[in-house]
C-alpha atoms as a PDB file:
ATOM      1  CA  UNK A   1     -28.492 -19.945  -0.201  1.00  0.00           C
ATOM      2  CA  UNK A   2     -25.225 -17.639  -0.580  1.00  0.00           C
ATOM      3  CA  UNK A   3     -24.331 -16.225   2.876  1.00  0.00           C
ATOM      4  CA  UNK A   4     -20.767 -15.125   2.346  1.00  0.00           C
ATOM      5  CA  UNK A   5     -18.139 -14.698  -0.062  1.00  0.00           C
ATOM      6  CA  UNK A   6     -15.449 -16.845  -0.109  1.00  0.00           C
ATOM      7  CA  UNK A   7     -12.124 -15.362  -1.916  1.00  0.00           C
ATOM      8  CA  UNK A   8     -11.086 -13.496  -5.136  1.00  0.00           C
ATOM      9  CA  UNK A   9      -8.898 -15.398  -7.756  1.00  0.00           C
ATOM     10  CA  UNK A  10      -6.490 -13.178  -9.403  1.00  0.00           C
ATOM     11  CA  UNK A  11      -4.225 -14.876 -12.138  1.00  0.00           C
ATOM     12  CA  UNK A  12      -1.110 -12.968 -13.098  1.00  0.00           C
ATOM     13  CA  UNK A  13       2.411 -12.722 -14.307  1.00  0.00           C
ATOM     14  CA  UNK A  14       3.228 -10.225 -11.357  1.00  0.00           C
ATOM     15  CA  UNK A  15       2.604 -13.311  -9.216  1.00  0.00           C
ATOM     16  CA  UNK A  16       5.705 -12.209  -6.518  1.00  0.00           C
ATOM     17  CA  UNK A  17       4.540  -8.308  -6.553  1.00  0.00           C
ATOM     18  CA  UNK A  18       0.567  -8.850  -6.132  1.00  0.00           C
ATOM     19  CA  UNK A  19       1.692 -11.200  -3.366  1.00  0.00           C
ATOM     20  CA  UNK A  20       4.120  -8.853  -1.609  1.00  0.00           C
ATOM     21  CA  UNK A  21       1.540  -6.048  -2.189  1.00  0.00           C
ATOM     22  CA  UNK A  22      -1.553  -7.678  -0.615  1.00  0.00           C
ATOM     23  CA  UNK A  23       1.406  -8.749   2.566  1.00  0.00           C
ATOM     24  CA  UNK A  24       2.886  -5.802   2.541  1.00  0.00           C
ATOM     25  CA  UNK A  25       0.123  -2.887   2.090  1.00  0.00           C
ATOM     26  CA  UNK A  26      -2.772  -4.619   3.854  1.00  0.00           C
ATOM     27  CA  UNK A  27      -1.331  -6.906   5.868  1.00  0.00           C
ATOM     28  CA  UNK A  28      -2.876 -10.218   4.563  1.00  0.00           C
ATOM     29  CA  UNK A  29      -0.857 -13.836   5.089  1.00  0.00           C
ATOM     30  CA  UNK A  30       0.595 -15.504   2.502  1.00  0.00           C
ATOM     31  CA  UNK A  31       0.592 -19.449   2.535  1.00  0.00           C
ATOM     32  CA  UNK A  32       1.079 -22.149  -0.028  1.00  0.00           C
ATOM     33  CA  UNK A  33      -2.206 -22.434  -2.390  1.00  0.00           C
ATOM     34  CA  UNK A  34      -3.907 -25.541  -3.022  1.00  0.00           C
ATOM     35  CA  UNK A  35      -6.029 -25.374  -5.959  1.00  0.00           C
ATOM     36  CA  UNK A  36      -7.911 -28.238  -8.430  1.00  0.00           C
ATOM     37  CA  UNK A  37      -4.715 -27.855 -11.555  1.00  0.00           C
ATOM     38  CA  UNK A  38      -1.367 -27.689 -10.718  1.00  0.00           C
ATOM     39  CA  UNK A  39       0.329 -24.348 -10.445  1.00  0.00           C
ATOM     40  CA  UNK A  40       4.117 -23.846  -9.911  1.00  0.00           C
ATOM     41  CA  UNK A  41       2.584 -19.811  -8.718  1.00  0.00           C
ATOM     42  CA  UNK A  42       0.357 -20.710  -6.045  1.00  0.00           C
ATOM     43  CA  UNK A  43      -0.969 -18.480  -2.827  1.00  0.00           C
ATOM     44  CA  UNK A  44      -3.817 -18.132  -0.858  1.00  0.00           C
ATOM     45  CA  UNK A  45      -3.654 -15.034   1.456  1.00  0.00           C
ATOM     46  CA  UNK A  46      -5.535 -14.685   4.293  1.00  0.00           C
ATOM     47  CA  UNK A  47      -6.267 -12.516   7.214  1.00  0.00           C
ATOM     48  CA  UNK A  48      -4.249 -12.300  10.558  1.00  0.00           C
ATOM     49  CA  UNK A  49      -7.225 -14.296  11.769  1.00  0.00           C
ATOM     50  CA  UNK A  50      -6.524 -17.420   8.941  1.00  0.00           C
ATOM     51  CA  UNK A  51      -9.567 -16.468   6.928  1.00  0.00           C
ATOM     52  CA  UNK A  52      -8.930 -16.727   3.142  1.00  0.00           C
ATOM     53  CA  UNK A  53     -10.167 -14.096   0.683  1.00  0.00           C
ATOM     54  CA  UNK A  54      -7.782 -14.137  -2.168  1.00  0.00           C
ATOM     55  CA  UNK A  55      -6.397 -16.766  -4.223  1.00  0.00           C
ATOM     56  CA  UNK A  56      -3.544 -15.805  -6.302  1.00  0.00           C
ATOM     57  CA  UNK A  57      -1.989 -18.016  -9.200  1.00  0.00           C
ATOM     58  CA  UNK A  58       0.712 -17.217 -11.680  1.00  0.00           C
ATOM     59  CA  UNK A  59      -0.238 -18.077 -15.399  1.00  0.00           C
ATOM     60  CA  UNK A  60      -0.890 -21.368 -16.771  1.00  0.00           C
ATOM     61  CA  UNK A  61       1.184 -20.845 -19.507  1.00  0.00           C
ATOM     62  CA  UNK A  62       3.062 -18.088 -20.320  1.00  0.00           C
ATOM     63  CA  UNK A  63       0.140 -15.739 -20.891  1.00  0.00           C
ATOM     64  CA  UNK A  64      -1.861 -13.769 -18.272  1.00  0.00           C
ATOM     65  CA  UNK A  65      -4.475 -11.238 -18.501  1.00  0.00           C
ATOM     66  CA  UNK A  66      -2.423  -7.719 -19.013  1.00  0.00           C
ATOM     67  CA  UNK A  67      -2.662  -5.630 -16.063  1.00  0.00           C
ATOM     68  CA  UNK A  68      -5.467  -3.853 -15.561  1.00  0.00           C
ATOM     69  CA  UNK A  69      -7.146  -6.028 -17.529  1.00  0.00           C
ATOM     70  CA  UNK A  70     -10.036  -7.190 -14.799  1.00  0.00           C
ATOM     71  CA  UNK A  71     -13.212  -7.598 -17.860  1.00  0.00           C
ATOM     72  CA  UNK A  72     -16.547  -7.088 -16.071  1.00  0.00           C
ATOM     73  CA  UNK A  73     -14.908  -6.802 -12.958  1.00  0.00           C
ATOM     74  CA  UNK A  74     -15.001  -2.979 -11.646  1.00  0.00           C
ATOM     75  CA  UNK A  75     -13.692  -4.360  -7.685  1.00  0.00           C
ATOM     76  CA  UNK A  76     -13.616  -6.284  -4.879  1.00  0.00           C
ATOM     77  CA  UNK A  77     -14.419  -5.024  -1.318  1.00  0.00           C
ATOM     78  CA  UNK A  78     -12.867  -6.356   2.400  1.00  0.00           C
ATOM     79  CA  UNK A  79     -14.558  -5.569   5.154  1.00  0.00           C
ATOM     80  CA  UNK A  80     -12.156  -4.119   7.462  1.00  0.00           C
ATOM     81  CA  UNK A  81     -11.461  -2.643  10.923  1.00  0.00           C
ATOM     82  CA  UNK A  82      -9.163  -0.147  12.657  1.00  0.00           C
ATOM     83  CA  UNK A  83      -9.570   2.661   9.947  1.00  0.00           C
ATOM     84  CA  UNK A  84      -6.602   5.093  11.554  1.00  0.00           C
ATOM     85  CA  UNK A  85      -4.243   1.806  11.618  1.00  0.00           C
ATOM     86  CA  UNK A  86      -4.687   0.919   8.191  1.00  0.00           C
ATOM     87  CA  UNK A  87      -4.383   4.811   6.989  1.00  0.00           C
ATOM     88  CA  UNK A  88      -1.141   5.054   8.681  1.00  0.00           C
ATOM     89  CA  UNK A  89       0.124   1.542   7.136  1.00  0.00           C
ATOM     90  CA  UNK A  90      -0.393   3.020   3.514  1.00  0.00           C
ATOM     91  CA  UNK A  91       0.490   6.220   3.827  1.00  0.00           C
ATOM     92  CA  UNK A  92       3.657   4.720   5.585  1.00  0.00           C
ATOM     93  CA  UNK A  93       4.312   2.272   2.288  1.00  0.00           C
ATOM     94  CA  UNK A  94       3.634   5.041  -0.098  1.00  0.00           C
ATOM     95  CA  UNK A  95       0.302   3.957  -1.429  1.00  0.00           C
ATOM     96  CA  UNK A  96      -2.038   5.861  -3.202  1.00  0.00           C
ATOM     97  CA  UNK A  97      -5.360   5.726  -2.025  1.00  0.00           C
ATOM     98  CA  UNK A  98      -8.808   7.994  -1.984  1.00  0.00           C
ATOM     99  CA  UNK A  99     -10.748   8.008   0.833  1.00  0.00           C
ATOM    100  CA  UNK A 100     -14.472   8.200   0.561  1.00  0.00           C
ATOM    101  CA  UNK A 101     -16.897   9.089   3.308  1.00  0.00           C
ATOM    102  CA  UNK A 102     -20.535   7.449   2.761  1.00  0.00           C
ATOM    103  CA  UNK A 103     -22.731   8.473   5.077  1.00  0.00           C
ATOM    104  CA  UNK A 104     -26.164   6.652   4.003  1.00  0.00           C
ATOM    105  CA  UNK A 105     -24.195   3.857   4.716  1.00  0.00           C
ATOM    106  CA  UNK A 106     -22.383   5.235   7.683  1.00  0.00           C
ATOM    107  CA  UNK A 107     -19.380   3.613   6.524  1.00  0.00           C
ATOM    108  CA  UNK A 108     -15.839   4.749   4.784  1.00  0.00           C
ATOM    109  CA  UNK A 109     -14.094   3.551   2.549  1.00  0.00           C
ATOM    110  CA  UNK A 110     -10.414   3.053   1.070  1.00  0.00           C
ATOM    111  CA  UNK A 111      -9.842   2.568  -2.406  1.00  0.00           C
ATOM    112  CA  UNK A 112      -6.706   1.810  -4.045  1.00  0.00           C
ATOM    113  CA  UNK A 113      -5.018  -0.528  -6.821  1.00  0.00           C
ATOM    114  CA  UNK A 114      -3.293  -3.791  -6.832  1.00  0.00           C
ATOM    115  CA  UNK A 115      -0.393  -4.079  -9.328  1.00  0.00           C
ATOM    116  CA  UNK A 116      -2.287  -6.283 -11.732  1.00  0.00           C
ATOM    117  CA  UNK A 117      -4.731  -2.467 -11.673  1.00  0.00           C
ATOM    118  CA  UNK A 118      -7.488  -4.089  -9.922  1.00  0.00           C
ATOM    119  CA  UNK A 119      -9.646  -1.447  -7.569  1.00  0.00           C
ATOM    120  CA  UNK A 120     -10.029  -2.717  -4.132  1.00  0.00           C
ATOM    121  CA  UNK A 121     -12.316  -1.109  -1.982  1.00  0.00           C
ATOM    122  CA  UNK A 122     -12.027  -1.671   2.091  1.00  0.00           C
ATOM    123  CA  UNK A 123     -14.460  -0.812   4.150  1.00  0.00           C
ATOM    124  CA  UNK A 124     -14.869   0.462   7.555  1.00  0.00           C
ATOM    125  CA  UNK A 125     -18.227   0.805   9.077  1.00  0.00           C
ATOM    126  CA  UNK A 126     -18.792   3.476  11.702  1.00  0.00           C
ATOM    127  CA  UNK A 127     -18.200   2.682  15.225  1.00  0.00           C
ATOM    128  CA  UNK A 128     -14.535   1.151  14.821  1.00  0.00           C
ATOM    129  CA  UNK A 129     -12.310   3.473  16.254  1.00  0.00           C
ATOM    130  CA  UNK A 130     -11.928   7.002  15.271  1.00  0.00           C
ATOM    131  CA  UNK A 131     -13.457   8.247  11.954  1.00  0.00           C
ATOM    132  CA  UNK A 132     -10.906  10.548   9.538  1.00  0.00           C
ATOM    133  CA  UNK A 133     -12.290  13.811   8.386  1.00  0.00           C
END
């Protein structure tokens, strides 16, 4: 039975800026990636906690998928907390993001883009802290 979701794999030739991007804009730990073929571009970042989500590997060879480029994929979502903290971290970076408000779900939401174009959705449920209007 499935209970969880592991990570996200995201191969690119922006290997250093998706890095610095997940680090830098939501606060994720990079470390050195292990994976099963051997990649001279290898991370796997993490939360502050040491859980991993995402796995990110330059290109095999010297092609990539072109940014944006993500096929059936439409996003990934993080489960997050601390809503006002992570507001202020992207405004304070300069990232674009939307904010939605679901209330069926009594959650909101963050969307924004990776430099490879990828949407990533995080997720606050109601209850963490202060909600935004």
């Amino acid at each position: 039975m499935i209970y969880d979701l592991d990570h996200v794999n995201i191969v690119t030739s922006s290997f250093t800026e998706t890095v610095s991007f997940y680090e830098t804009k939501l606060g994720l730990v990079s470390r050195p990636g292990v994976s099963s073929v051997n990649r001279t571009e290898n991370s796997w970042l993490e939360t502050q906690q040491g859980v991993v989500v995402i796995h990110v590997n330059g290109p095999l060879d010297s092609t990539a998928p072109p940014a944006g480029a993500t096929g059936r994929l439409d996003h990934f979502a993080l489960r997050c907390h601390d809503l006002a903290g992570m507001t202020q971290r992207l405004e304070t970076s300069g990232t674009t993001f939307e904010q939605r408000r679901i209330a069926a779900r009594a959650m909101t939401q963050l969307i924004l883009y990776d430099p490879n174009g990828i949407k990533v959705e995080l997720t606050f449920i109601d209850g963490d802290g202060p909600m935004l209007s």
